[in-house]
N, C-alpha and C. Protein backbone atom coordinates (compact mmCIF):
# COMPACT_ATOMS: atom_id res chain seq x y z
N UNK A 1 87.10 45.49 63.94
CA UNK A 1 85.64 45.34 63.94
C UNK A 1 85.22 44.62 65.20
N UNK A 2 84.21 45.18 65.90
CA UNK A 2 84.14 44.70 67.21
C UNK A 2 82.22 44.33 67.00
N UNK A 3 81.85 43.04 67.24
CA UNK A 3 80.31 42.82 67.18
C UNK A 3 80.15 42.41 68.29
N UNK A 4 79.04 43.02 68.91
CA UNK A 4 78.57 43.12 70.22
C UNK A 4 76.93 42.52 70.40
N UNK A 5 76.90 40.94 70.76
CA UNK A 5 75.30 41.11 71.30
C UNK A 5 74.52 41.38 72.71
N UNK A 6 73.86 42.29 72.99
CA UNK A 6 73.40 42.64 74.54
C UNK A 6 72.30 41.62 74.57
N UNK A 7 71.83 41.48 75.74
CA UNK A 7 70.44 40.81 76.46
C UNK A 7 69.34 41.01 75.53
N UNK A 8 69.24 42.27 75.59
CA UNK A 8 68.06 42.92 74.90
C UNK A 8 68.05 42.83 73.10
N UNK A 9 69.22 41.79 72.93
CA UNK A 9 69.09 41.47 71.27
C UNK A 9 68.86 42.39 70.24
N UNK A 10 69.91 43.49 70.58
CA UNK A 10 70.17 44.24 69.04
C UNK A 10 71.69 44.14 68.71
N UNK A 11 72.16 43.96 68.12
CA UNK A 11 73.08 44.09 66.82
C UNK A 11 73.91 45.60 67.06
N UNK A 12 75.24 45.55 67.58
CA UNK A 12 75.72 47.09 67.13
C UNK A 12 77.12 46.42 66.69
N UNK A 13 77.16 47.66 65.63
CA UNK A 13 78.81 46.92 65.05
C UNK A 13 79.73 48.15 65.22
N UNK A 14 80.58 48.08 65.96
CA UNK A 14 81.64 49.31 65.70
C UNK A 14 82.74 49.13 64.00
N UNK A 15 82.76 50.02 63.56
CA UNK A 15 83.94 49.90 62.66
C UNK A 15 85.32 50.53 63.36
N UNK A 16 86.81 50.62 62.34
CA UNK A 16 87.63 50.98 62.72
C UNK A 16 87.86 52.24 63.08
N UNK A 17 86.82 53.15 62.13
CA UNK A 17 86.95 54.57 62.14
C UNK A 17 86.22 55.31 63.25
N UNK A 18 85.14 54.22 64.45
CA UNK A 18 85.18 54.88 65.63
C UNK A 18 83.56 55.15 65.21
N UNK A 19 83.00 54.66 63.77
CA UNK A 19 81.83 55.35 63.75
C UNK A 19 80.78 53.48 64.22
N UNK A 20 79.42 54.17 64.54
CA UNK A 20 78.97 52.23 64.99
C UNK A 20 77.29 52.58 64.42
N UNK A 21 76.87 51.03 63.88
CA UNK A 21 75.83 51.24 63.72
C UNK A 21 75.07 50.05 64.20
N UNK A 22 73.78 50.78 64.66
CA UNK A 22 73.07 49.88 65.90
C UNK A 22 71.44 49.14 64.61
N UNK A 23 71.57 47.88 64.86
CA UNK A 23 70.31 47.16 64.25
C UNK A 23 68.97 46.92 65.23
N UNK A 24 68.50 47.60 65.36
CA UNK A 24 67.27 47.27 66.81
C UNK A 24 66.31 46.66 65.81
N UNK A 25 65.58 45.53 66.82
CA UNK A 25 64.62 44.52 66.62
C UNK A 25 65.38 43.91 65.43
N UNK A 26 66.43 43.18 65.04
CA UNK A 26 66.92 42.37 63.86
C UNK A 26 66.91 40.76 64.48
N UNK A 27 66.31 40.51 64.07
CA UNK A 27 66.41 38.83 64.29
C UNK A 27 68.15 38.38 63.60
N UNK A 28 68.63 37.92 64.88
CA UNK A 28 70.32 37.29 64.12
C UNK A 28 69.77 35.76 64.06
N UNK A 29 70.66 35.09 62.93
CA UNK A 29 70.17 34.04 63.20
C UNK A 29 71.19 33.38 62.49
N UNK A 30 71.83 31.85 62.83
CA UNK A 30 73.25 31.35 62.26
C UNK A 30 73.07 30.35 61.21
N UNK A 31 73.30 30.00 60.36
CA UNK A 31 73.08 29.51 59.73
C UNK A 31 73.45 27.82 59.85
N UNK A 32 72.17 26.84 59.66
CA UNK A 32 72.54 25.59 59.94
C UNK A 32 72.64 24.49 58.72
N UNK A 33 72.12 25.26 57.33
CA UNK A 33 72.67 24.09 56.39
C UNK A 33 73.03 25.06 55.06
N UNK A 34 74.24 24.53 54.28
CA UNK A 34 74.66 25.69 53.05
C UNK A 34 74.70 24.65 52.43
N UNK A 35 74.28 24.70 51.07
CA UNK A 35 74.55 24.03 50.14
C UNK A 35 75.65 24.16 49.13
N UNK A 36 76.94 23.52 49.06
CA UNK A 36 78.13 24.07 48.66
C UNK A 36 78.11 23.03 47.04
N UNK A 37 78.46 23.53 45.43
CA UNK A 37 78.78 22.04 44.84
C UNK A 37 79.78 21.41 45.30
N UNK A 38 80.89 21.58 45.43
CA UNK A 38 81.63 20.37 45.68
C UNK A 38 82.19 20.16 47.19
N UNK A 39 81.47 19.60 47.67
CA UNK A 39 81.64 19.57 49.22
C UNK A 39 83.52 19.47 49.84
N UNK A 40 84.10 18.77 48.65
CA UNK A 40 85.68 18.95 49.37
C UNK A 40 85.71 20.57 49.80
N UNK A 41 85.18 21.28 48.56
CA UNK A 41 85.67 22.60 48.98
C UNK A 41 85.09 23.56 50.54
N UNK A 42 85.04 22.48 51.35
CA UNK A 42 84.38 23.21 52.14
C UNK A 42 85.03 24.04 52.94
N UNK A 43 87.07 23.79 52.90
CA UNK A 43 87.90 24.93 52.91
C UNK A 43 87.51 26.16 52.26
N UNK A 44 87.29 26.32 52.14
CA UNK A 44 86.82 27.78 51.57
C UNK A 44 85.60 28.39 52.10
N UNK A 45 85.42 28.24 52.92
CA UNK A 45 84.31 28.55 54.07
C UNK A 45 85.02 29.04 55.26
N UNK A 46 85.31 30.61 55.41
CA UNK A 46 86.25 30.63 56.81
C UNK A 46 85.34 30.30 58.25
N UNK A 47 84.07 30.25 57.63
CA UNK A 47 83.06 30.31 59.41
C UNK A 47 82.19 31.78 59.17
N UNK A 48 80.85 31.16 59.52
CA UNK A 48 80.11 31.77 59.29
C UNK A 48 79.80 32.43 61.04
N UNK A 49 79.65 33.78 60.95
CA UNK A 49 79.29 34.06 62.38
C UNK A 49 77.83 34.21 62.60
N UNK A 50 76.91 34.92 61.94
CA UNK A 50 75.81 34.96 61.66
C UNK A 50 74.90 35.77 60.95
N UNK A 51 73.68 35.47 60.76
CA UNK A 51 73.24 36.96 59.54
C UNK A 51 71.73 37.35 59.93
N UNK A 52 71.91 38.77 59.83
CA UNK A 52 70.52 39.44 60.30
C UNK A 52 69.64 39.52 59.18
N UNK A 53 68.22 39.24 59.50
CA UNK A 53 67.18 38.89 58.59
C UNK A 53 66.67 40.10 57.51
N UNK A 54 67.13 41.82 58.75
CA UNK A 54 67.32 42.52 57.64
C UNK A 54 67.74 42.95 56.57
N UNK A 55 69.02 42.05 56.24
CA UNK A 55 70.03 41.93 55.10
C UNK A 55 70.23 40.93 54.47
N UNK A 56 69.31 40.05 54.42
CA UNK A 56 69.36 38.90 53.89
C UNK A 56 67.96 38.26 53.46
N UNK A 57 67.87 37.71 52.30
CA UNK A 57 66.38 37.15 51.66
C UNK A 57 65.91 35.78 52.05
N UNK A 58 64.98 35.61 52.80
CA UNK A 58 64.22 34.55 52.74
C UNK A 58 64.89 33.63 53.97
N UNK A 59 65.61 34.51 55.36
CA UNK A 59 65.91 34.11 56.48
C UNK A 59 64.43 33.88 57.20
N UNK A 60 64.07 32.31 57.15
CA UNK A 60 62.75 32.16 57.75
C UNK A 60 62.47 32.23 58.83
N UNK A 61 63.79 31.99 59.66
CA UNK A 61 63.35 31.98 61.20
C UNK A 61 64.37 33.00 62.42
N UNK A 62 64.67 34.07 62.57
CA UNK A 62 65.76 34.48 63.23
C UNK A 62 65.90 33.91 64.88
N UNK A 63 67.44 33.69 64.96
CA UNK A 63 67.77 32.65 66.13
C UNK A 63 68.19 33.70 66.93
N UNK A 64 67.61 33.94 68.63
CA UNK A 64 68.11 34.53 69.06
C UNK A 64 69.19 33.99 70.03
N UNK A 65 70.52 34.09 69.72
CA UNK A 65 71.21 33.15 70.63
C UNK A 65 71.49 32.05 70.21
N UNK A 66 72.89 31.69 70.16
CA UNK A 66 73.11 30.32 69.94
C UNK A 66 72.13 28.90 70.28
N UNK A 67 72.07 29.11 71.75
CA UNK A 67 71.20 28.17 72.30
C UNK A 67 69.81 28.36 72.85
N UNK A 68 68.97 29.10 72.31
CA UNK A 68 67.55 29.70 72.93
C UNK A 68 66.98 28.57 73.79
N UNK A 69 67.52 27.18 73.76
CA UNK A 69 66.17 25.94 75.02
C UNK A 69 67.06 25.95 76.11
N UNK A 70 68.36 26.48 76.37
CA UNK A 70 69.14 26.75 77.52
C UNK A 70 68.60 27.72 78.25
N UNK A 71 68.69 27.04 79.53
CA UNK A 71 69.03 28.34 80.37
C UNK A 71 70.17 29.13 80.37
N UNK A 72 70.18 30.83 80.68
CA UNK A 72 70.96 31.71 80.12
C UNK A 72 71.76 31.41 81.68
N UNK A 73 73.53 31.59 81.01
CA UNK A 73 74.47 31.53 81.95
C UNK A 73 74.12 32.69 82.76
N UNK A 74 74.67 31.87 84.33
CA UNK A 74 73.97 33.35 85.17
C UNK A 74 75.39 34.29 85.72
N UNK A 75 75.14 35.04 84.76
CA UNK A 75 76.11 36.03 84.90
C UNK A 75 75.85 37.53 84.24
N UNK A 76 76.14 38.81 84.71
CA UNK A 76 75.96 39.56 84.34
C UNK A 76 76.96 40.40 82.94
N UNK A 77 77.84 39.07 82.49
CA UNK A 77 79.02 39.76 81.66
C UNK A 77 78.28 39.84 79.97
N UNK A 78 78.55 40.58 79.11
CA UNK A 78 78.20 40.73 77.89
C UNK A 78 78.93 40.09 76.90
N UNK A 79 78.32 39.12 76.03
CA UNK A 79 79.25 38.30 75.18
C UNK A 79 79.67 38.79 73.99
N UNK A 80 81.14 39.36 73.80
CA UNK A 80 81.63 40.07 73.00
C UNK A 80 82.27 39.38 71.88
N UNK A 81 82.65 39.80 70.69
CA UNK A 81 83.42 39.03 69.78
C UNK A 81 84.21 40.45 69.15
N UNK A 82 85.36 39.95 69.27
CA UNK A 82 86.36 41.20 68.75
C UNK A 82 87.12 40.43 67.88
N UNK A 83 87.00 41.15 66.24
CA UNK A 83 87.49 41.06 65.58
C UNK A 83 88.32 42.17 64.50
N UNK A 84 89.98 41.23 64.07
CA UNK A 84 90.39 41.96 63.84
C UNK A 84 91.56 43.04 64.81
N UNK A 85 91.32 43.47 65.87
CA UNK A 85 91.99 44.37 66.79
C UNK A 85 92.26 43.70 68.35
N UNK A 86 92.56 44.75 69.28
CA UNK A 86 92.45 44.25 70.85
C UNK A 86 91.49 45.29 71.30
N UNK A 87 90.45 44.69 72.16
CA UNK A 87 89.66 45.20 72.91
C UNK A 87 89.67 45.38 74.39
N UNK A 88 90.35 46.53 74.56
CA UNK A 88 91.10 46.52 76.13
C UNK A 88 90.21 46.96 76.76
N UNK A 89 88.58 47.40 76.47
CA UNK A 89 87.76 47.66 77.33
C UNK A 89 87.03 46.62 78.07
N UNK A 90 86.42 45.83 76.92
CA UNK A 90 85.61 44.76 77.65
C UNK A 90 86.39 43.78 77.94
N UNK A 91 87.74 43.12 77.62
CA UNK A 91 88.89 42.42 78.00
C UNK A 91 89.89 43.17 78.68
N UNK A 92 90.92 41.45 79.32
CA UNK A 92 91.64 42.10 80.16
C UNK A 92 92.91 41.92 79.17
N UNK A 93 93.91 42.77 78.87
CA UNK A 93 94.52 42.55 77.59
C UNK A 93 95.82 41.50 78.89
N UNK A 94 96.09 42.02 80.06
CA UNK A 94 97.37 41.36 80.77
C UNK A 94 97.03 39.73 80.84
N UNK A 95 95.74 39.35 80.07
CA UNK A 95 95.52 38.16 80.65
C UNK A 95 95.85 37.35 78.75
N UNK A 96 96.01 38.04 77.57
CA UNK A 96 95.80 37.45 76.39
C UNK A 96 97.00 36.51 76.05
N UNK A 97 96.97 35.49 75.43
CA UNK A 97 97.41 34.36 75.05
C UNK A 97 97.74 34.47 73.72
N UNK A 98 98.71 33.89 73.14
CA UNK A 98 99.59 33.87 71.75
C UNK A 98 99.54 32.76 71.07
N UNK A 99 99.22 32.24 70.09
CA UNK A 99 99.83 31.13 69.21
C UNK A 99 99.67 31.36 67.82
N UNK A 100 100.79 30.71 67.19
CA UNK A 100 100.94 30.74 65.81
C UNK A 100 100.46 29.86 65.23
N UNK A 101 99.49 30.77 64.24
CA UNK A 101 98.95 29.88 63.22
C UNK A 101 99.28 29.61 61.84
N UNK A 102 98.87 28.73 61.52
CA UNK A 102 98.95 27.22 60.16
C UNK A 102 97.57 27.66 59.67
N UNK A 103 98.26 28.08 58.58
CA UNK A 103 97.13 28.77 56.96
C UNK A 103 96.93 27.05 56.44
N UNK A 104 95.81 26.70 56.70
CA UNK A 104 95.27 25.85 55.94
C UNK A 104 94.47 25.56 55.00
N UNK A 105 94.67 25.85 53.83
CA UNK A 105 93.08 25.74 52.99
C UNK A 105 92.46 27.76 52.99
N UNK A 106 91.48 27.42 53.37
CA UNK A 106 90.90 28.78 54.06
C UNK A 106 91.21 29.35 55.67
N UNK A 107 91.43 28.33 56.00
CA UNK A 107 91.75 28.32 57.71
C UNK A 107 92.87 28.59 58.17
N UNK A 108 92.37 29.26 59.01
CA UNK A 108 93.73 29.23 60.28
C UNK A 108 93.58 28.26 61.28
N UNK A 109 94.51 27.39 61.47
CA UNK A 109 94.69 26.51 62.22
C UNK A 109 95.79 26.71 63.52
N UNK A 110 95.72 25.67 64.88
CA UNK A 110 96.93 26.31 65.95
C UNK A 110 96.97 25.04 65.73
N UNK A 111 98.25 24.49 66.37
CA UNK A 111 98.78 23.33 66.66
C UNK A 111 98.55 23.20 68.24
N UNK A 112 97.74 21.72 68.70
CA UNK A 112 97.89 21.37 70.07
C UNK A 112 98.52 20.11 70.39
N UNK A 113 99.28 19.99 71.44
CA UNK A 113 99.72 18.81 72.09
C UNK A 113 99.22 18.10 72.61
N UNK A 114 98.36 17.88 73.63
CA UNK A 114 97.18 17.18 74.15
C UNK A 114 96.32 17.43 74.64
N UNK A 115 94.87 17.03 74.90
CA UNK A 115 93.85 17.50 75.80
C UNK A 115 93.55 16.57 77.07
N UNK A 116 93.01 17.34 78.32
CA UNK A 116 92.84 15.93 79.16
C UNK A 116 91.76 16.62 80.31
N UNK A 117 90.95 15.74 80.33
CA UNK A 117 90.42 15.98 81.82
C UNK A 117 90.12 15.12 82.84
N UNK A 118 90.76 15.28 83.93
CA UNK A 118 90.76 14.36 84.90
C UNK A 118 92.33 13.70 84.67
N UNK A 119 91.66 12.13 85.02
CA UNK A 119 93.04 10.75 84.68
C UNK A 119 93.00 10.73 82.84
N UNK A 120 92.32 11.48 82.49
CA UNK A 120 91.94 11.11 80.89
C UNK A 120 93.04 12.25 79.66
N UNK A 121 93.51 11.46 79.08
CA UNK A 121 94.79 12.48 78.41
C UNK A 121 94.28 11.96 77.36
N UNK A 122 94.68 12.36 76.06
CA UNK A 122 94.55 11.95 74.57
C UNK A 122 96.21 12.93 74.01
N UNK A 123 97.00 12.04 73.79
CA UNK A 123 98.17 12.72 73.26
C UNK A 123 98.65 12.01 71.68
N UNK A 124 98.70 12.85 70.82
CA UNK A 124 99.11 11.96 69.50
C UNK A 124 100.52 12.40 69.06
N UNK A 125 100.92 11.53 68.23
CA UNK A 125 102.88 11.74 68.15
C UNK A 125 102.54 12.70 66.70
N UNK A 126 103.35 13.35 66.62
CA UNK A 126 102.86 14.26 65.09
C UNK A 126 102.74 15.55 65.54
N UNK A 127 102.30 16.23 64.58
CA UNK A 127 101.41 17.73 64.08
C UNK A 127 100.10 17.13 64.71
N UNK A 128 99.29 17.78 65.19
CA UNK A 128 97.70 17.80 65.31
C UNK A 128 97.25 19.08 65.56
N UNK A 129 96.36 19.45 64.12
CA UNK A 129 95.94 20.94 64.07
C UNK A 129 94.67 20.49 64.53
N UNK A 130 94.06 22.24 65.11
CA UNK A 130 92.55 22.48 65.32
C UNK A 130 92.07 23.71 65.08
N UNK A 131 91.10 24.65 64.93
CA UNK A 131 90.75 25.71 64.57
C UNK A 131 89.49 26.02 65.57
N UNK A 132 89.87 27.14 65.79
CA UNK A 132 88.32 28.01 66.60
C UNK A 132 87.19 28.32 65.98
N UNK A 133 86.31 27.55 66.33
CA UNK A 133 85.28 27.96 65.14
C UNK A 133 83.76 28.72 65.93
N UNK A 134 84.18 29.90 65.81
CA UNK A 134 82.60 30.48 66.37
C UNK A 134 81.35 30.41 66.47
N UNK A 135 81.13 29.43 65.51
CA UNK A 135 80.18 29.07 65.01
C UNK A 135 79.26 28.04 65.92
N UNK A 136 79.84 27.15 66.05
CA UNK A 136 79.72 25.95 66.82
C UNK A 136 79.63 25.89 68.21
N UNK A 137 79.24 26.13 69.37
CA UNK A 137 79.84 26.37 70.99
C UNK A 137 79.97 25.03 71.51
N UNK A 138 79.83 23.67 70.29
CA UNK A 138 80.54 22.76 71.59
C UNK A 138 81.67 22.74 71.28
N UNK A 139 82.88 21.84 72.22
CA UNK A 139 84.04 21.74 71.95
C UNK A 139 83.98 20.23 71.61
N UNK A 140 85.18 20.34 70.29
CA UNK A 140 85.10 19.23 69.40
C UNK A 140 86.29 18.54 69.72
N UNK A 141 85.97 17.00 70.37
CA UNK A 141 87.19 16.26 71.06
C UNK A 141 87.41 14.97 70.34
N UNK A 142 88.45 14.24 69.92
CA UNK A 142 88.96 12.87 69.68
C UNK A 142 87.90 12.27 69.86
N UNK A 143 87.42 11.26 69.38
CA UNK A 143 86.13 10.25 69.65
C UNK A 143 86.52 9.51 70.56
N UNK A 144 88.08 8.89 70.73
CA UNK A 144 88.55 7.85 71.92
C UNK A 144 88.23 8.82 72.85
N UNK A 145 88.81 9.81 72.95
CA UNK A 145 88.76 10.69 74.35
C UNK A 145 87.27 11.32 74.52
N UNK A 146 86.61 11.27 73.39
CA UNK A 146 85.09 11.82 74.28
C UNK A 146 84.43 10.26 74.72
N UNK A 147 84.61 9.11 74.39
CA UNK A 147 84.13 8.09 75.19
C UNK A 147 84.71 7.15 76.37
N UNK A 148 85.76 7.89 76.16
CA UNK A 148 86.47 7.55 77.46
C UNK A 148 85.96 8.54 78.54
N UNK A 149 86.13 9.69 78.34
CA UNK A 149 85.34 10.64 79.54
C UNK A 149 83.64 10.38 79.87
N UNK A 150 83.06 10.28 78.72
CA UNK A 150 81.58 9.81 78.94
C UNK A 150 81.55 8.48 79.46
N UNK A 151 82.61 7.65 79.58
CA UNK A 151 82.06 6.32 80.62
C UNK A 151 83.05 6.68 81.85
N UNK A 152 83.50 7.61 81.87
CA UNK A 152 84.84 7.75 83.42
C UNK A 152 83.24 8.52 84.15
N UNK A 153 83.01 9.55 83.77
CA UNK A 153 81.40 10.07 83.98
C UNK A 153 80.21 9.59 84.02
N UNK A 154 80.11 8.33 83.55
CA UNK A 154 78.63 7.77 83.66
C UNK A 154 77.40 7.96 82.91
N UNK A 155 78.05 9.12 82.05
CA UNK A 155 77.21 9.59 80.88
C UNK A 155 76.36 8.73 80.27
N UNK A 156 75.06 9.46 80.12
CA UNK A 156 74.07 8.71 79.43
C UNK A 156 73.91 9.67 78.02
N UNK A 157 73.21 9.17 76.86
CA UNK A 157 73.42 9.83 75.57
C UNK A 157 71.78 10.00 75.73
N UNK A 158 71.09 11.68 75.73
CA UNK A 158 69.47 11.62 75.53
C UNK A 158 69.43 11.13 73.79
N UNK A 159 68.52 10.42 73.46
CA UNK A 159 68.69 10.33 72.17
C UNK A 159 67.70 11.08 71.73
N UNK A 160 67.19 11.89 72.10
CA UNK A 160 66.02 12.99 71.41
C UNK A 160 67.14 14.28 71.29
N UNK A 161 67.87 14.82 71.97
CA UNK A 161 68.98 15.57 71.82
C UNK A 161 70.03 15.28 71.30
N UNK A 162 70.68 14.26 71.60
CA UNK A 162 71.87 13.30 70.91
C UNK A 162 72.88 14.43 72.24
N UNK A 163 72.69 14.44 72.92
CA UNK A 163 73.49 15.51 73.97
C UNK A 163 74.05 13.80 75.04
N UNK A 164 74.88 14.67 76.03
CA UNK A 164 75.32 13.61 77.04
C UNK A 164 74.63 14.25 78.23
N UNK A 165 74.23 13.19 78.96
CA UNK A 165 73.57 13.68 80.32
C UNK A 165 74.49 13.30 81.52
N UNK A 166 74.37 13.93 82.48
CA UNK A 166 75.65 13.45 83.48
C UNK A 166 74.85 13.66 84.73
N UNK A 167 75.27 13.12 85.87
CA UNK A 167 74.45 13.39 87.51
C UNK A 167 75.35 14.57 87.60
N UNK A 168 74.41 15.32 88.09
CA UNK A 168 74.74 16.83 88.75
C UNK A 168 75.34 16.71 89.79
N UNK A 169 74.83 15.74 90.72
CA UNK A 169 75.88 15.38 92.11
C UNK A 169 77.31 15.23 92.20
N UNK A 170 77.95 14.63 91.13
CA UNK A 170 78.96 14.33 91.11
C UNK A 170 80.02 15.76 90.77
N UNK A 171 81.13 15.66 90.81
CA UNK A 171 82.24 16.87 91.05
C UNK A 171 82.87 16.50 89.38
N UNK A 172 83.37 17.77 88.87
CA UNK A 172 83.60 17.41 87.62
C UNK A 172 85.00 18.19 87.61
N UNK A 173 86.04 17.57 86.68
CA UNK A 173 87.33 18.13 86.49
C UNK A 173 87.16 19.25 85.31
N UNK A 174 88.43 20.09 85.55
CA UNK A 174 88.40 21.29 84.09
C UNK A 174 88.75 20.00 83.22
N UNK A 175 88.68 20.98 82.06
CA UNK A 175 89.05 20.38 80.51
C UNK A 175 90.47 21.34 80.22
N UNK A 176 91.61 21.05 80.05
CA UNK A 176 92.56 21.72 79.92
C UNK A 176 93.28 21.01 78.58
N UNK A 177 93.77 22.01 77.91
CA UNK A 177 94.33 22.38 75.79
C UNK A 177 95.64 22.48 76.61
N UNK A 178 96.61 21.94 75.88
CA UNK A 178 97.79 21.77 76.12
C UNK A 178 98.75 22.44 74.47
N UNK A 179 99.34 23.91 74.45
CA UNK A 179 100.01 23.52 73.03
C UNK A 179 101.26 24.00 73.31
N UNK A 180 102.16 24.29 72.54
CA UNK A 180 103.73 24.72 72.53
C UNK A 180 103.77 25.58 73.66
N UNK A 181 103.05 26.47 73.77
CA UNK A 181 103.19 27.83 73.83
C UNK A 181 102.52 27.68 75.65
N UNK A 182 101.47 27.69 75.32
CA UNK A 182 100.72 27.99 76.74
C UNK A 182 99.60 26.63 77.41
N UNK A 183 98.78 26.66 78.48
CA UNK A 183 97.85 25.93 78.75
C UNK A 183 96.82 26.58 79.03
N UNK A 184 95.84 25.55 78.25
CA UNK A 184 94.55 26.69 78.57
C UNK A 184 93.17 25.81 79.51
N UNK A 185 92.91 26.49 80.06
CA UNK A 185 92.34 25.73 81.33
C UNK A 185 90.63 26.07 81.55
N UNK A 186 89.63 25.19 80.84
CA UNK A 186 88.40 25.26 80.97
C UNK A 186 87.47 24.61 82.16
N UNK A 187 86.90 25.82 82.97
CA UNK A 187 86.33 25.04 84.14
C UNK A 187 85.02 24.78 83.62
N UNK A 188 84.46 23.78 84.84
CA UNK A 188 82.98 22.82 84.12
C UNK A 188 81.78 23.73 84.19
N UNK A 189 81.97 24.87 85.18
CA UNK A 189 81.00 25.54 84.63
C UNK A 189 80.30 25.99 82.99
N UNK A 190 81.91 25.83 81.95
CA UNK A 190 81.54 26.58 80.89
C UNK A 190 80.79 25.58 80.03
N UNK A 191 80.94 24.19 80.36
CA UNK A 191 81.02 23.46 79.57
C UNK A 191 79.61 22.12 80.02
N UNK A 192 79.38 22.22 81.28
CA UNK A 192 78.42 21.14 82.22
C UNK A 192 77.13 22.63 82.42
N UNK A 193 76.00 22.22 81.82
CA UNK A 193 75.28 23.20 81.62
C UNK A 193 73.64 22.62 82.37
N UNK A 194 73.09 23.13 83.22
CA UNK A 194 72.13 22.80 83.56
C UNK A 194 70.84 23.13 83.36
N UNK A 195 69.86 22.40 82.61
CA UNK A 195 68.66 22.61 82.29
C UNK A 195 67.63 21.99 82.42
N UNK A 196 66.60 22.81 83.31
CA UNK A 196 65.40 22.29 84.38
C UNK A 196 66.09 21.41 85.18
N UNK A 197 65.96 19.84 85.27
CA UNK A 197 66.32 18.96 86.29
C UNK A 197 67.82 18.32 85.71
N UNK A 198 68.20 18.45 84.49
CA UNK A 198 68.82 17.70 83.94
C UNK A 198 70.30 18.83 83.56
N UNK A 199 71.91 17.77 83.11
CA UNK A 199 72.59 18.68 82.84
C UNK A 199 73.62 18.11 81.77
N UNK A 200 73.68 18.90 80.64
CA UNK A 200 74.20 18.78 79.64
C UNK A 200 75.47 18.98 79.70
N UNK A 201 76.21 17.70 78.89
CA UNK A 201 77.71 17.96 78.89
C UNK A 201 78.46 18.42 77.63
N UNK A 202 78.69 19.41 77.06
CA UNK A 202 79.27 20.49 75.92
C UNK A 202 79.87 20.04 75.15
N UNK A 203 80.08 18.36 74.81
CA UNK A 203 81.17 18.33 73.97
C UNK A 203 80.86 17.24 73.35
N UNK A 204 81.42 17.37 72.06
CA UNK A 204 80.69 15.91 70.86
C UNK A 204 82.04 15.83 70.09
């Protein structure tokens, strides 16, 4: 199953059998509060990706885009989500990455070794699982290690956003995932985001 959103905000879903069906004018929109009874169980929630207002009752507001008060990354690439299969069209398959996952609960979990950016490492002795969650686009870091980088940075916290603000002047290191297997290497473009005068740093 391959879900595809274009610029122009319609909805097409391919299935396996090659046949696809296109949603024009559907408001997508993600969902920001579920009411579960017993909140332990919140394993049982694999991740919600999102839901169109035409298939669903009493969606009051459809979200276009994760982040609609951002400015849109300037790039001409289409943000794909492939699920289920490999998508050797809009990916480069010689470039895909492997790790084994830890069934947790509802989840699939990978095991990582450390994260670090810059002089800044966070390494713990043990197992330390994490999970990809689509849902969410910041990246979710150790609390020592996100306040250690927000004062190595100078970070200020807007408190009307609860976001980190950083000087644009300054030069910023990748964020690089360390696990068994491979390293994965995030530059600051993806993550140091600039809007109007000011620039947001991706991670809580």
């Amino acid at each position: 199953l391959i879900i595809k959103i274009t610029l122009n905000f319609f909805l097409k879903i391919h299935t396996s059998d090659g046949k696809s069906v296109n949603l024009l004018n559907s408001p997508f929109g993600t969902l920001c509060f579920l009411s579960w009874p017993e909140w332990e169980n919140y394993q049982e929630i694999d991740g919600i990706f999102g839901l169109s207002a035409l298939h669903t009752d009493r969606l009051l507001e459809g979200v276009f885009g994760f982040f609609p008060l951002l400015d849109k990354d300037e790039s001409d690439k289409t943000a794909t989500l492939t699920l289920g299969g490999r998508n050797s069209k809009s990916c480069d398959l010689s470039n895909e990455k492997y790790e084994p996952l830890h069934f947790l609960g509802n989840r699939y979990n990978f095991q990582f070794l450390a994260v670090k950016m810059g002089y800044t490492e966070f390494i713990k002795l043990g197992i330390t699982l994490t999970y990809p969650n689509t849902m969410d686009p910041y990246i979710t870091v150790p609390d020592e290690f996100m306040k250690k980088i927000a004062y190595d940075l100078g970070a200020q916290t807007d408190i009307r956003t609860g976001k980190y603000l950083v000087d644009c002047k300054q030069s910023f290191n990748p964020f690089e995932i360390f696990t068994a297997e491979n390293k994965y290497i995030i530059e600051p473009k993806n993550f140091i985001i600039k809007h109007n005068v000011s620039f947001f740093f991706f991670f809580n």
